[in-house]
Protein backbone atom coordinates (compact mmCIF):
# COMPACT_ATOMS: atom_id res chain seq x y z
CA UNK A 1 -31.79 2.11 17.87
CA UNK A 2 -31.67 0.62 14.42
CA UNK A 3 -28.63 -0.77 12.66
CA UNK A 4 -28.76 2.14 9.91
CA UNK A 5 -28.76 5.11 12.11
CA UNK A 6 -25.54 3.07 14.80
CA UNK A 7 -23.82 2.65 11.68
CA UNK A 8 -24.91 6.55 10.07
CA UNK A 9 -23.93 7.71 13.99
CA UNK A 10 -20.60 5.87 13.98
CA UNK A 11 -19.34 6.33 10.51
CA UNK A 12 -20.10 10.01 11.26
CA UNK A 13 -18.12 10.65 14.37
CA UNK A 14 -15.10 8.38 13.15
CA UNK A 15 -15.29 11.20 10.32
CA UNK A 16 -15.32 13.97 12.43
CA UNK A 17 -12.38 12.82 14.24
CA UNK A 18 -10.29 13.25 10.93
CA UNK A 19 -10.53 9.48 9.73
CA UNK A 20 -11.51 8.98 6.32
CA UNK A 21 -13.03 5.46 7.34
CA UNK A 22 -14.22 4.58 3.61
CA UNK A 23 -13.56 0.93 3.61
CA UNK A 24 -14.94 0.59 7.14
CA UNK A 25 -18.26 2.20 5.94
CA UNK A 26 -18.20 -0.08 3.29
CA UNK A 27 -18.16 -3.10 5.61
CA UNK A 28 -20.70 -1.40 7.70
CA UNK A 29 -23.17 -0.65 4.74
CA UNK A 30 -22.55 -4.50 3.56
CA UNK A 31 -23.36 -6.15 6.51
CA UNK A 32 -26.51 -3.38 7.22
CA UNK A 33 -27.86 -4.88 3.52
CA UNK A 34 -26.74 -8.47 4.68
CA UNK A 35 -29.22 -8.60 7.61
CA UNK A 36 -31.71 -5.72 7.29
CA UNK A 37 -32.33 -2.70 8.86
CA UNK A 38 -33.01 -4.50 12.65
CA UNK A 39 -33.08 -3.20 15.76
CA UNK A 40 -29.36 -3.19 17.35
CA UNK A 41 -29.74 -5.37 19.81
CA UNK A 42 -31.69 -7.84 17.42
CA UNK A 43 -29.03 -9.09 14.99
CA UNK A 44 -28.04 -12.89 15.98
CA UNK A 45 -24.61 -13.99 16.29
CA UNK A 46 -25.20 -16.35 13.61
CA UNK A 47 -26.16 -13.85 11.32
CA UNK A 48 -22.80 -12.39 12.09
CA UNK A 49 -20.67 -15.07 10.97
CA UNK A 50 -22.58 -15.43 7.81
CA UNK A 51 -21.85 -12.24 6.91
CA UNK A 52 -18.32 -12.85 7.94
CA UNK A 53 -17.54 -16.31 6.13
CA UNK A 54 -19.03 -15.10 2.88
CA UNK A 55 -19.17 -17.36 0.00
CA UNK A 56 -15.70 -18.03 -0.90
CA UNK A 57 -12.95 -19.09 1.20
CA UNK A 58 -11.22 -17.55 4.47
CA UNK A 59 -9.19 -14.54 3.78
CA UNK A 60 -7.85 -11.67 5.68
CA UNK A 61 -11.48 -10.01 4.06
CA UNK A 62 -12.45 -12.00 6.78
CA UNK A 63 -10.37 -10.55 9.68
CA UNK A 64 -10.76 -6.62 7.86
CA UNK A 65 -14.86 -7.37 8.63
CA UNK A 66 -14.63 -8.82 12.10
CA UNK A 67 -12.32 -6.08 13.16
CA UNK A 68 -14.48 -3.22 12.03
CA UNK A 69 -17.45 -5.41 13.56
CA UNK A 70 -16.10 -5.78 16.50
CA UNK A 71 -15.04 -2.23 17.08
CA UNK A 72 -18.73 -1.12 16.07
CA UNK A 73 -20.19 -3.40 18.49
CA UNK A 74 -17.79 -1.85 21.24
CA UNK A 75 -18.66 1.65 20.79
CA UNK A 76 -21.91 0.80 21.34
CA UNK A 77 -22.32 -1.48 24.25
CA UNK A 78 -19.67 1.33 25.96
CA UNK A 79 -22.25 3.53 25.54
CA UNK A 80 -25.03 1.47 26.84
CA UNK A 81 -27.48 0.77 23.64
CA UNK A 82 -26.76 -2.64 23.84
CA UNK A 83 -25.23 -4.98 26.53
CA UNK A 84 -23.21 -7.90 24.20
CA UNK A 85 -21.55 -8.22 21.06
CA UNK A 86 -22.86 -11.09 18.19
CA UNK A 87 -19.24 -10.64 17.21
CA UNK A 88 -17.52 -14.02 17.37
CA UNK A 89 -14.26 -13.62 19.92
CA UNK A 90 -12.63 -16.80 17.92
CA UNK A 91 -10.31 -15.17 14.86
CA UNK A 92 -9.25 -18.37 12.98
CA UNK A 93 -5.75 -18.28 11.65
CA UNK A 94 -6.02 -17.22 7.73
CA UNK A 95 -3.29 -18.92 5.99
CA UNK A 96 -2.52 -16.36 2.87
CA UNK A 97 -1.45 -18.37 -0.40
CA UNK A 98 -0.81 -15.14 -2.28
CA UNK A 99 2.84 -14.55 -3.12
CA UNK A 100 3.58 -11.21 -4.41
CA UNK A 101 5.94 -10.49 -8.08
CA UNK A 102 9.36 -9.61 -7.23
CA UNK A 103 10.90 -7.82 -10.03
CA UNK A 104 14.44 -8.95 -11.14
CA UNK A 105 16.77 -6.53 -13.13
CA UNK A 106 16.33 -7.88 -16.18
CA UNK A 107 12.02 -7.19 -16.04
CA UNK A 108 12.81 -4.05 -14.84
CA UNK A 109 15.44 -3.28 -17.59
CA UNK A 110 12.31 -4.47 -20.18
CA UNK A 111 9.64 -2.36 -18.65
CA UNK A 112 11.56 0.78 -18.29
CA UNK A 113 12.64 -0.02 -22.10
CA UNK A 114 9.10 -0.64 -23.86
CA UNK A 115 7.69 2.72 -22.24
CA UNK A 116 8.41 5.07 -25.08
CA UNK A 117 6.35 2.45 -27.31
CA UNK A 118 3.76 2.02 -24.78
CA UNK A 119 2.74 5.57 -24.08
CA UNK A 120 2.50 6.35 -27.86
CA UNK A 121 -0.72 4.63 -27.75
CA UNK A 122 -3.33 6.45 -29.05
CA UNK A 123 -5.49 8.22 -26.79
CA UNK A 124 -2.72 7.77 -24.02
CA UNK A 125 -2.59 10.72 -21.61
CA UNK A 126 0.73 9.93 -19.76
CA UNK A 127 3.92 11.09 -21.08
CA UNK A 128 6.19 8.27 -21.30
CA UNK A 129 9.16 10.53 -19.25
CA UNK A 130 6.49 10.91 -17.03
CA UNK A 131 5.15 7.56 -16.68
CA UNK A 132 9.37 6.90 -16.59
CA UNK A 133 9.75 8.67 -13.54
CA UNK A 134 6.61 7.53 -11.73
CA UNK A 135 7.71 3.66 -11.83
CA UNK A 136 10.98 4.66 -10.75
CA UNK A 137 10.17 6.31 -7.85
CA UNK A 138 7.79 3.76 -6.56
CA UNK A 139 10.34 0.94 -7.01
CA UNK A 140 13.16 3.45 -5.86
CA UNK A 141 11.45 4.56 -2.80
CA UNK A 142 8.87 2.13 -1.98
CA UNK A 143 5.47 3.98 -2.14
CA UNK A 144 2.02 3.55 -2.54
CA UNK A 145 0.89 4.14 -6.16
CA UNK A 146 -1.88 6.29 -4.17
CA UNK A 147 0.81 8.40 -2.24
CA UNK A 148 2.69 8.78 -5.74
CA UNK A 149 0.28 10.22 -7.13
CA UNK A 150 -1.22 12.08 -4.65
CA UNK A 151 2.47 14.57 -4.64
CA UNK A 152 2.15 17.77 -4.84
CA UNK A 153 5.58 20.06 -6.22
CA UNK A 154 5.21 21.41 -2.29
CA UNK A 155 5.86 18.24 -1.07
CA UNK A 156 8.50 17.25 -2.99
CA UNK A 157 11.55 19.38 -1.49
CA UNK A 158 14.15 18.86 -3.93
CA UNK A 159 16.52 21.12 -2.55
CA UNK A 160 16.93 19.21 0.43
CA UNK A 161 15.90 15.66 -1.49
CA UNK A 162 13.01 14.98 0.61
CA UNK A 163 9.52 13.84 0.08
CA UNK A 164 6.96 14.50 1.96
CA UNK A 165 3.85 11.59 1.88
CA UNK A 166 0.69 13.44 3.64
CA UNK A 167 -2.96 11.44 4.29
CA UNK A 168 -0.89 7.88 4.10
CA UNK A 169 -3.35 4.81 4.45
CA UNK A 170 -2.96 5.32 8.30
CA UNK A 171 -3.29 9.12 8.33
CA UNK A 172 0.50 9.65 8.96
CA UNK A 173 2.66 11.87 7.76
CA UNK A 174 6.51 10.80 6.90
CA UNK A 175 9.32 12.83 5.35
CA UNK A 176 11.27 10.52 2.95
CA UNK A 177 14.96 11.21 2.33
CA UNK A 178 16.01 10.18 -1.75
CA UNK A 179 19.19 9.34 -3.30
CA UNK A 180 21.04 11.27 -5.45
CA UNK A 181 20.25 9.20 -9.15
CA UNK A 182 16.18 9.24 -8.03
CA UNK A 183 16.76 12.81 -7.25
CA UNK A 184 17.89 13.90 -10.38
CA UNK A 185 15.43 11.90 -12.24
CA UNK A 186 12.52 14.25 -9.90
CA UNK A 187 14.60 17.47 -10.84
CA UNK A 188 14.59 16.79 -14.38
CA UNK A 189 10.57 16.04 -14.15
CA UNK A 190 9.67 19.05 -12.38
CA UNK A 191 11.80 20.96 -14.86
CA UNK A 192 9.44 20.05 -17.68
CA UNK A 193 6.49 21.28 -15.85
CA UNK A 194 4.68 23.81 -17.66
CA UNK A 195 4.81 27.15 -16.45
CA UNK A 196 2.04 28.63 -14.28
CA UNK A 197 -0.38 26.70 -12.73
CA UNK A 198 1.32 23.63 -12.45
CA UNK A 199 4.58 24.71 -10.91
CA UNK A 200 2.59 25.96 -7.70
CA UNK A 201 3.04 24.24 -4.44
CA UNK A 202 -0.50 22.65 -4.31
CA UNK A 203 -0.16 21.67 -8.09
CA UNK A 204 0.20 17.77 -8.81
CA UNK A 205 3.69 16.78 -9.16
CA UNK A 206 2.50 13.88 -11.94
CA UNK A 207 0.45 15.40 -14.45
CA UNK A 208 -1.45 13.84 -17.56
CA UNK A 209 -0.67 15.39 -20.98
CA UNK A 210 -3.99 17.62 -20.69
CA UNK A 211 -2.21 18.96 -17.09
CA UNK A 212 -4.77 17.00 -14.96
CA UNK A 213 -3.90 14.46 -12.06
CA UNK A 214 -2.38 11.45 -12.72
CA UNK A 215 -5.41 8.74 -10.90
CA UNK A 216 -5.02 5.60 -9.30
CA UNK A 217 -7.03 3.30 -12.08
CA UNK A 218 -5.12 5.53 -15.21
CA UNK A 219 -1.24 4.65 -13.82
CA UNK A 220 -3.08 0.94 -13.71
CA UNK A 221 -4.25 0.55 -16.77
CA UNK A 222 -0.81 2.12 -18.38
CA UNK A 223 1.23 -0.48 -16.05
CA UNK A 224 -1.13 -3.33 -17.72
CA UNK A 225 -0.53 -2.42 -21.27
CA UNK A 226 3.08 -2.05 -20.44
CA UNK A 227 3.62 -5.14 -18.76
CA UNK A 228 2.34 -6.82 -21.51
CA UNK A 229 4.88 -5.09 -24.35
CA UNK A 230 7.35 -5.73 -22.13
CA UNK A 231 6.53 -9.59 -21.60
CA UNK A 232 6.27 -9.62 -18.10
CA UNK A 233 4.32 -12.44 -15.78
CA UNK A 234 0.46 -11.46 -15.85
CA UNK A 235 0.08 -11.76 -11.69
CA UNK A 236 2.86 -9.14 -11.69
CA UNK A 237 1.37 -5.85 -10.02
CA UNK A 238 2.17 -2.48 -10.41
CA UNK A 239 1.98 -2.55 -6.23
CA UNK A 240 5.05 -5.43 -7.05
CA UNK A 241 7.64 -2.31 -7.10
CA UNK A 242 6.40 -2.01 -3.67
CA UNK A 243 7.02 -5.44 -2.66
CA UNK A 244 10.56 -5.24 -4.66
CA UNK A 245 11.79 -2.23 -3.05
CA UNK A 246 11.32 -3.81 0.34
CA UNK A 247 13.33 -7.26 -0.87
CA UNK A 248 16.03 -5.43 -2.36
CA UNK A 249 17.03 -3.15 0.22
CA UNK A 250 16.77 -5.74 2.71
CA UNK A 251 19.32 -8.39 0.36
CA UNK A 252 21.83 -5.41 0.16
CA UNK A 253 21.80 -5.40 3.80
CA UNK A 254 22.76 -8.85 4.00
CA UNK A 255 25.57 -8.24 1.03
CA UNK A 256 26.91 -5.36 3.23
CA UNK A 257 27.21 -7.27 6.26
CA UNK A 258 24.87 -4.33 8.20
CA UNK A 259 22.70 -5.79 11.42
CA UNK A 260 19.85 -6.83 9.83
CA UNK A 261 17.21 -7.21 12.50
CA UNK A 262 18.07 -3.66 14.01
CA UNK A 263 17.45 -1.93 10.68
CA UNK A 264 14.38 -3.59 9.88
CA UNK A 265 11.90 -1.23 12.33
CA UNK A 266 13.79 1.62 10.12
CA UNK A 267 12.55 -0.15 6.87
CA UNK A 268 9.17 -0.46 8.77
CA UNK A 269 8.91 3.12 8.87
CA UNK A 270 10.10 4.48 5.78
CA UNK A 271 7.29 1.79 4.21
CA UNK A 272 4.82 3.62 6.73
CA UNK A 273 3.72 0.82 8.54
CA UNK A 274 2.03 0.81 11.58
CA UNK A 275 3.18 -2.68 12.92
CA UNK A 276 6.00 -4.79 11.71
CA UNK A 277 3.97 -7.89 10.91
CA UNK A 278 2.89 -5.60 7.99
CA UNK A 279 6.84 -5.26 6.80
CA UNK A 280 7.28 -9.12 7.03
CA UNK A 281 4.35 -9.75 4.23
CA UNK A 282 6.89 -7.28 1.86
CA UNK A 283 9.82 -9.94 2.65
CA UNK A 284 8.75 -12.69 0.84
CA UNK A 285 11.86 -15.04 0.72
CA UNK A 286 13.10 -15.06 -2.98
CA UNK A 287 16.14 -17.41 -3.91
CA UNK A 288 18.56 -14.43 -3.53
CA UNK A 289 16.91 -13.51 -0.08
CA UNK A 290 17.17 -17.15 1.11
CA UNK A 291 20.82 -17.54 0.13
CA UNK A 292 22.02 -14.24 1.71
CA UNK A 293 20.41 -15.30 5.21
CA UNK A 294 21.82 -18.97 5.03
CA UNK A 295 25.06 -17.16 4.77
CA UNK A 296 24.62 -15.31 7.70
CA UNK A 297 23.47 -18.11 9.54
CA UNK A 298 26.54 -20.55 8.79
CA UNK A 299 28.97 -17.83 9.47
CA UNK A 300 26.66 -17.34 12.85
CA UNK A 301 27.11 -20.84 13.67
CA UNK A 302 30.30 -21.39 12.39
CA UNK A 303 31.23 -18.37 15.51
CA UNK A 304 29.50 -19.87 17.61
CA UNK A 305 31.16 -23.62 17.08
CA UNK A 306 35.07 -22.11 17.60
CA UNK A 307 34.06 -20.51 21.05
């Protein structure tokens, strides 16, 4: 069997099993151009890790390849068409120097401020109460600027003040309960919906100003320009709100005094993540963060030292 028709075979049956798989093809199609269309069994181990290392440094694009590598290479040696992997079994430990943008109030205050200006640009196609509402909700409930987006008005129950985020990055589903100030922000937006096809159930709950679906790379772009008017740090990311959601929620547990490490999993899961190493990357240790579990600590030792 040739490399082209494993990978066609695999990508095809990891399809039909519901996945969408799209970066994993990718990494499939890459390394298929990287070493030519060879017989399975032919591709060398060393022609593995060149594909692997790349030309820049180690990254976790490193681990991404070797995992969907690896998994290709055990599908097929289950199934007999080849007997051993050229997958290298040694992951090296990839030391990430990337430190996400943590929004403070003040930024925040400044970018919610300069959208009126920013979406009067010409040839803008995002309402600035629109574009309002879209920020808030992924800083005030954590999401994906791809599950934003992706809302219908069906899945946003706002008599009950739920959301409901379908076809997450790991194909779960997960009903998301709001607070009341978010919620009334939602109300008021789905108010100004126009009437007919865009109040239906499968309709988009964001909508541009010609009634079409807010995209991915058009809330992007808008965030850019408005981070800009509103003098924010270049390396700050729309994904940031993400990151600052996470931060926040987990200083105001250490201001209330809750039992941090048992409500943690619960912030796992309301982020939708599969494993909680993948919550720990959100909790990057700000001043604020830092200070709040010091606190805990002395009073932890402090405790400990009068028993």
């Amino acid at each position: 069997m040739r490399l082209a028709d494993a990978i066609t075979h695999y990508v095809d049956l990891k399809q039909s099993m519901g996945m969408r798989f799209r970066s994993q093809r990718q990494i499939l199609q890459a390394f298929r151009r990287h070493v030519g269309d060879v017989q399975l069994a032919d591709v060398a181990p060393d022609a593995v890790s060149a594909f692997l290392s790349g030309r820049g440094r180690m990254t976790t694009t490193w681990l991404n390849k070797h995992r969907t590598l690896r998994a290709f290479y055990r599908h097929w040696i289950a199934r007999g068409r080849i007997t051993q992997t050229p997958v290298p079994t040694v992951v090296p430990r990839i030391v990430s120097t990337f430190v996400p943008h943590i929004y403070d109030d003040d930024e925040l205050r400044r970018l919610l401020a300069a959208i009126d200006s920013n979406q009067a640009r010409r040839g803008c196609q995002i309402a600035a109460p629109t574009f309002r509402v879209l920020l808030l909700l992924l800083y005030g409930a954590g999401l994906r600027i791809s599950e934003a987006v992706n809302l219908t008005r069906g899945d946003v129950d706002l008599e009950a003040g739920v959301l409901l985020i379908r076809e997450t990055k790991f194909f779960k589903a997960r009903a998301l309960p709001l607070g009341p100030t978010l919620l009334d922000r939602l109300i008021t937006h789905a108010a100004r919906a126009p009437r007919g096809p865009a109040r239906e159930a499968d309709a988009p709950f964001f909508i541009t100003t010609r009634s079409t679906a807010i995209t991915i790379p058009m809330a992007r772009l808008n965030f850019v320009h408005l981070r800009a008017r509103a003098g924010i740090d270049g390396r700050a990311r729309l994904h940031d709100l993400r990151h600052s959601f996470a931060v926040n929620r987990l200083v105001a547990w250490y201001r209330e005094g809750a039992d941090v490490q048992r409500l943690v999993p619960h912030l796992s899961t309301y982020l939708g993540h599969r494993r909680m190493v993948s919550t720990q990357r959100y909790l990057t240790m700000i001043p604020e963060l830092l200070e709040q579990a010091n606190r805990r600590f002395e009073r932890y030792a402090l405790e400990v030292s009068r028993a």
